[in-house]
N, C-alpha and C. Protein backbone atom coordinates (compact mmCIF):
# COMPACT_ATOMS: atom_id res chain seq x y z
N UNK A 1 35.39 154.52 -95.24
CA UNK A 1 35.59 153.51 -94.22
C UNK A 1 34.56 152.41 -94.41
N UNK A 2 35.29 151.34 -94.58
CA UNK A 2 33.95 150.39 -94.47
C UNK A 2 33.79 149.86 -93.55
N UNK A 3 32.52 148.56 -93.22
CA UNK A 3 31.94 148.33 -91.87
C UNK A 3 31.19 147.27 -92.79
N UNK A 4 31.70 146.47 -91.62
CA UNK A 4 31.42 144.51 -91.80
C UNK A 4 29.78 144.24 -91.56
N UNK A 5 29.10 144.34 -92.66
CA UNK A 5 27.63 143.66 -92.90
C UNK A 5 27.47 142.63 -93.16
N UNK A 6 27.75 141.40 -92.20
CA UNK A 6 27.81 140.13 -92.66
C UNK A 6 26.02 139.78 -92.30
N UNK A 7 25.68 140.63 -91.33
CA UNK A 7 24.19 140.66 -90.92
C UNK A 7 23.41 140.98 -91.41
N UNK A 8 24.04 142.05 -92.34
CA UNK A 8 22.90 142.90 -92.99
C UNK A 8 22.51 144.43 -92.11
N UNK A 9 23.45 144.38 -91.28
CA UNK A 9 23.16 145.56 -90.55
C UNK A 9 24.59 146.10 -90.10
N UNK A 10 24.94 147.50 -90.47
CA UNK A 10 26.08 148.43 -90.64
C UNK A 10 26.43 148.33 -88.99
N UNK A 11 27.87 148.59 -88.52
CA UNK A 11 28.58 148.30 -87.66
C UNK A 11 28.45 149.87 -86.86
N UNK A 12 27.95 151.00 -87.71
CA UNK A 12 27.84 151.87 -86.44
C UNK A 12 26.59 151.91 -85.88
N UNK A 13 26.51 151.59 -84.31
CA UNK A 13 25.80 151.70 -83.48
C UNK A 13 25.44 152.81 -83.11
N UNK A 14 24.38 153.34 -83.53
CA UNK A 14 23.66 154.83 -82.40
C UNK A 14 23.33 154.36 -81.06
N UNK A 15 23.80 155.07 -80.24
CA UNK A 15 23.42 154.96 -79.04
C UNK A 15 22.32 155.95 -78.53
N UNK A 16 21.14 155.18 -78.21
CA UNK A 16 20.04 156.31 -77.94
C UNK A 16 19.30 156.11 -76.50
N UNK A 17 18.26 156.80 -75.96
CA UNK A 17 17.71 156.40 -74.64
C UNK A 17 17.22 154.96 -74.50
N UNK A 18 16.43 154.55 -75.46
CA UNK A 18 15.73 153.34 -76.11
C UNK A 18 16.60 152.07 -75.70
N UNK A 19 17.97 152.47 -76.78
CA UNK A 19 19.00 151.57 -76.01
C UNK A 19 19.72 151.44 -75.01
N UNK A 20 19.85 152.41 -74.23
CA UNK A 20 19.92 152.51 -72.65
C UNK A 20 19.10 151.62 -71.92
N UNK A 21 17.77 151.95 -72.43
CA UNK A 21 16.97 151.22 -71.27
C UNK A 21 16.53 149.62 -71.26
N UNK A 22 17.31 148.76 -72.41
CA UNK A 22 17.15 147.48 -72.35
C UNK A 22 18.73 146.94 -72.47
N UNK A 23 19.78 148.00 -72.18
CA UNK A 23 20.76 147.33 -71.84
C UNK A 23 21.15 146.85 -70.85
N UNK A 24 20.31 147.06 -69.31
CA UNK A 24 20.49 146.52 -67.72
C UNK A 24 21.03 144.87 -68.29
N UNK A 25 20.46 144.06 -68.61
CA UNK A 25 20.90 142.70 -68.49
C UNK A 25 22.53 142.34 -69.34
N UNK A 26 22.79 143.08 -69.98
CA UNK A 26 24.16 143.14 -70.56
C UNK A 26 25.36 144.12 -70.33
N UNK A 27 24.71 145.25 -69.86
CA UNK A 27 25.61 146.48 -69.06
C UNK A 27 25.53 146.50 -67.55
N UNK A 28 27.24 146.76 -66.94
CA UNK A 28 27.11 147.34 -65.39
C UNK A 28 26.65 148.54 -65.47
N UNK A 29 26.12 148.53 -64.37
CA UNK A 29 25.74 149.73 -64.16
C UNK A 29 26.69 151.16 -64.09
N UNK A 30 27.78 150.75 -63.47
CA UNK A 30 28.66 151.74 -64.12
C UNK A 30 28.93 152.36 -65.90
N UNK A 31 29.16 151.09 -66.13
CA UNK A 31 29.02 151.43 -68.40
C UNK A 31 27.57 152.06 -68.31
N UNK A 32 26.31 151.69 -68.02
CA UNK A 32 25.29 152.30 -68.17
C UNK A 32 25.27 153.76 -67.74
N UNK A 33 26.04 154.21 -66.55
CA UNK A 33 26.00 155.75 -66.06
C UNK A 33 26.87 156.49 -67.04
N UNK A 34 27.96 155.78 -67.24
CA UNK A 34 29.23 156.51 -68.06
C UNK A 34 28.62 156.96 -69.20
N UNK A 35 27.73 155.86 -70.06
CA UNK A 35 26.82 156.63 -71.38
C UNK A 35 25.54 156.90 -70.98
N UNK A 36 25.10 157.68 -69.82
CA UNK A 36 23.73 157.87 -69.83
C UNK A 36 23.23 158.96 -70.67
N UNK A 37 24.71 159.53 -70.85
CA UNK A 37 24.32 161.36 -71.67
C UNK A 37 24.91 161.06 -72.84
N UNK A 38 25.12 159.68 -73.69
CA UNK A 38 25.42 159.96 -74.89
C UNK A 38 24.52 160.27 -76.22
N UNK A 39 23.10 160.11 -76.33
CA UNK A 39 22.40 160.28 -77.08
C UNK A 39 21.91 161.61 -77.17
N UNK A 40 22.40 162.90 -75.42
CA UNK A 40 22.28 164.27 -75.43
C UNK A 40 22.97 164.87 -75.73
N UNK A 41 24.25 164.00 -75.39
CA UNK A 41 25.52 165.31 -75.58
C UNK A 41 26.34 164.88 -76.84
N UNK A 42 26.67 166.30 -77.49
CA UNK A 42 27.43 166.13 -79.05
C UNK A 42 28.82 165.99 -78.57
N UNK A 43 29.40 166.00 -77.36
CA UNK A 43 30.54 165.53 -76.91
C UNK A 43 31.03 163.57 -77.49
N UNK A 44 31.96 163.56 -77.99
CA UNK A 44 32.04 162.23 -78.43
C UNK A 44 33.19 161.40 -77.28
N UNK A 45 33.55 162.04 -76.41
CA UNK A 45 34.26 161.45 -75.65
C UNK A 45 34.03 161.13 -74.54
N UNK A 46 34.27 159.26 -74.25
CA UNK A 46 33.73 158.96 -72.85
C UNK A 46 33.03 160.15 -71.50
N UNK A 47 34.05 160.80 -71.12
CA UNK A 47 33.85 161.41 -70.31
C UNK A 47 34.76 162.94 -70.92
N UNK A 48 34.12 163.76 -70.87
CA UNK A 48 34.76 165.35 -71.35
C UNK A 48 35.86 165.77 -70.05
N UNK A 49 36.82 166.65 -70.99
CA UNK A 49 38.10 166.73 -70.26
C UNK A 49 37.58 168.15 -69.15
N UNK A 50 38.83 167.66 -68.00
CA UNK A 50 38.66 168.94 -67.11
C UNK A 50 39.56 169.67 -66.91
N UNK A 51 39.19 170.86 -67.35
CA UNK A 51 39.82 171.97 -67.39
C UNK A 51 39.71 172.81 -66.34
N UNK A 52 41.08 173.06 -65.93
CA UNK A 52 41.43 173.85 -64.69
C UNK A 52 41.58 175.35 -64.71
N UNK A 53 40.96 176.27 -64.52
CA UNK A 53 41.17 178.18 -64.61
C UNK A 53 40.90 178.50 -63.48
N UNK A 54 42.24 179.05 -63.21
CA UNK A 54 41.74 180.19 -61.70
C UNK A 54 42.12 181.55 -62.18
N UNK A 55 41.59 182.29 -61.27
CA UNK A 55 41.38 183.90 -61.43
C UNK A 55 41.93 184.96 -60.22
N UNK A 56 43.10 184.84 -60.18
CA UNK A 56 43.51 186.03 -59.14
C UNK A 56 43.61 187.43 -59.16
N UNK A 57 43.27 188.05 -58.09
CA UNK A 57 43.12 189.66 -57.97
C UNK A 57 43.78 189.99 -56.63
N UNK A 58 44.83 190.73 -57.37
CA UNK A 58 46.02 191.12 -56.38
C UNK A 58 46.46 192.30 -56.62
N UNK A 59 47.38 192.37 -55.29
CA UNK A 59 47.97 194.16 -55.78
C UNK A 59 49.35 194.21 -56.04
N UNK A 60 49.81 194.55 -57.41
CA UNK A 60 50.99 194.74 -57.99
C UNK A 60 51.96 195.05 -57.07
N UNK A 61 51.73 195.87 -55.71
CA UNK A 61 52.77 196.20 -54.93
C UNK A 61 52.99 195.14 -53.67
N UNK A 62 54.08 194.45 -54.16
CA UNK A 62 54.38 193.15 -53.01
C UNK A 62 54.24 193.58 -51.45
N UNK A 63 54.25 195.02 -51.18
CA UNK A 63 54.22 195.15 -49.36
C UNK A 63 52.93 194.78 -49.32
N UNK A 64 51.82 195.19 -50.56
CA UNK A 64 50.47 194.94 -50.18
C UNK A 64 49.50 193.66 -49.99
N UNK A 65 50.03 192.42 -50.35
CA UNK A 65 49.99 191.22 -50.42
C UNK A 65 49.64 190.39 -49.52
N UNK A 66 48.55 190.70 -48.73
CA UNK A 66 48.23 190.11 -47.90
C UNK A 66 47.38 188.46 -47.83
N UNK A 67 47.67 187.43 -46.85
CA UNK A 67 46.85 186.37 -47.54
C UNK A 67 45.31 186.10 -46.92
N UNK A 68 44.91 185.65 -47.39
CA UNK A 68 43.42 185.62 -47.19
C UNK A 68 43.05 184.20 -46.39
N UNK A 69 42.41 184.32 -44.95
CA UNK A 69 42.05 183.10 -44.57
C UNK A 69 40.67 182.90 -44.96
N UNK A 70 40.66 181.27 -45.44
CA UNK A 70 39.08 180.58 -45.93
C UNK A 70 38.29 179.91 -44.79
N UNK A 71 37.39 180.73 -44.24
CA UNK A 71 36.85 179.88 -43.62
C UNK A 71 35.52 178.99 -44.18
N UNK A 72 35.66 177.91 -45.15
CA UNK A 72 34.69 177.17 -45.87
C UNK A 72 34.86 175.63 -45.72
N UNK A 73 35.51 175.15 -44.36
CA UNK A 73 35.82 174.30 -43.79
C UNK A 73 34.74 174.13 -42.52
């Protein structure tokens, strides 16, 4: 893959803390939160996907099926 050095300096950008912290005058602050963890995390994607798993424990016999009230309201 190549990458346009008309500067003299290669087109991939590391993003590190360093450059975080003198991007305020050119980044919202939102773009600044969205990559605050990119120089920690080996995740390469904006924001990592969310994955949904639930875990039920029930009793095979349908008379026994009772439902459960939450009180966490």
């Amino acid at each position: 893959m190549a990458s346009n050095e008309t500067n003299g300096k290669p087109d991939n950008f590391v993003f590190t803390a360093e450059a975080l912290q003198k991007a305020p005058p050119s980044m919202a602050m939102a773009t600044r939160a969205i990559h605050a963890d990119d120089f920690v995390s080996p995740h390469h994607a904006i924001a990592p996907a969310i994955h949904v798993a639930v875990c039920y424990r029930y009793s095979r016999n349908p008379d026994n099926l009772v439902p459960k009230v939450t009180d966490d309201v």
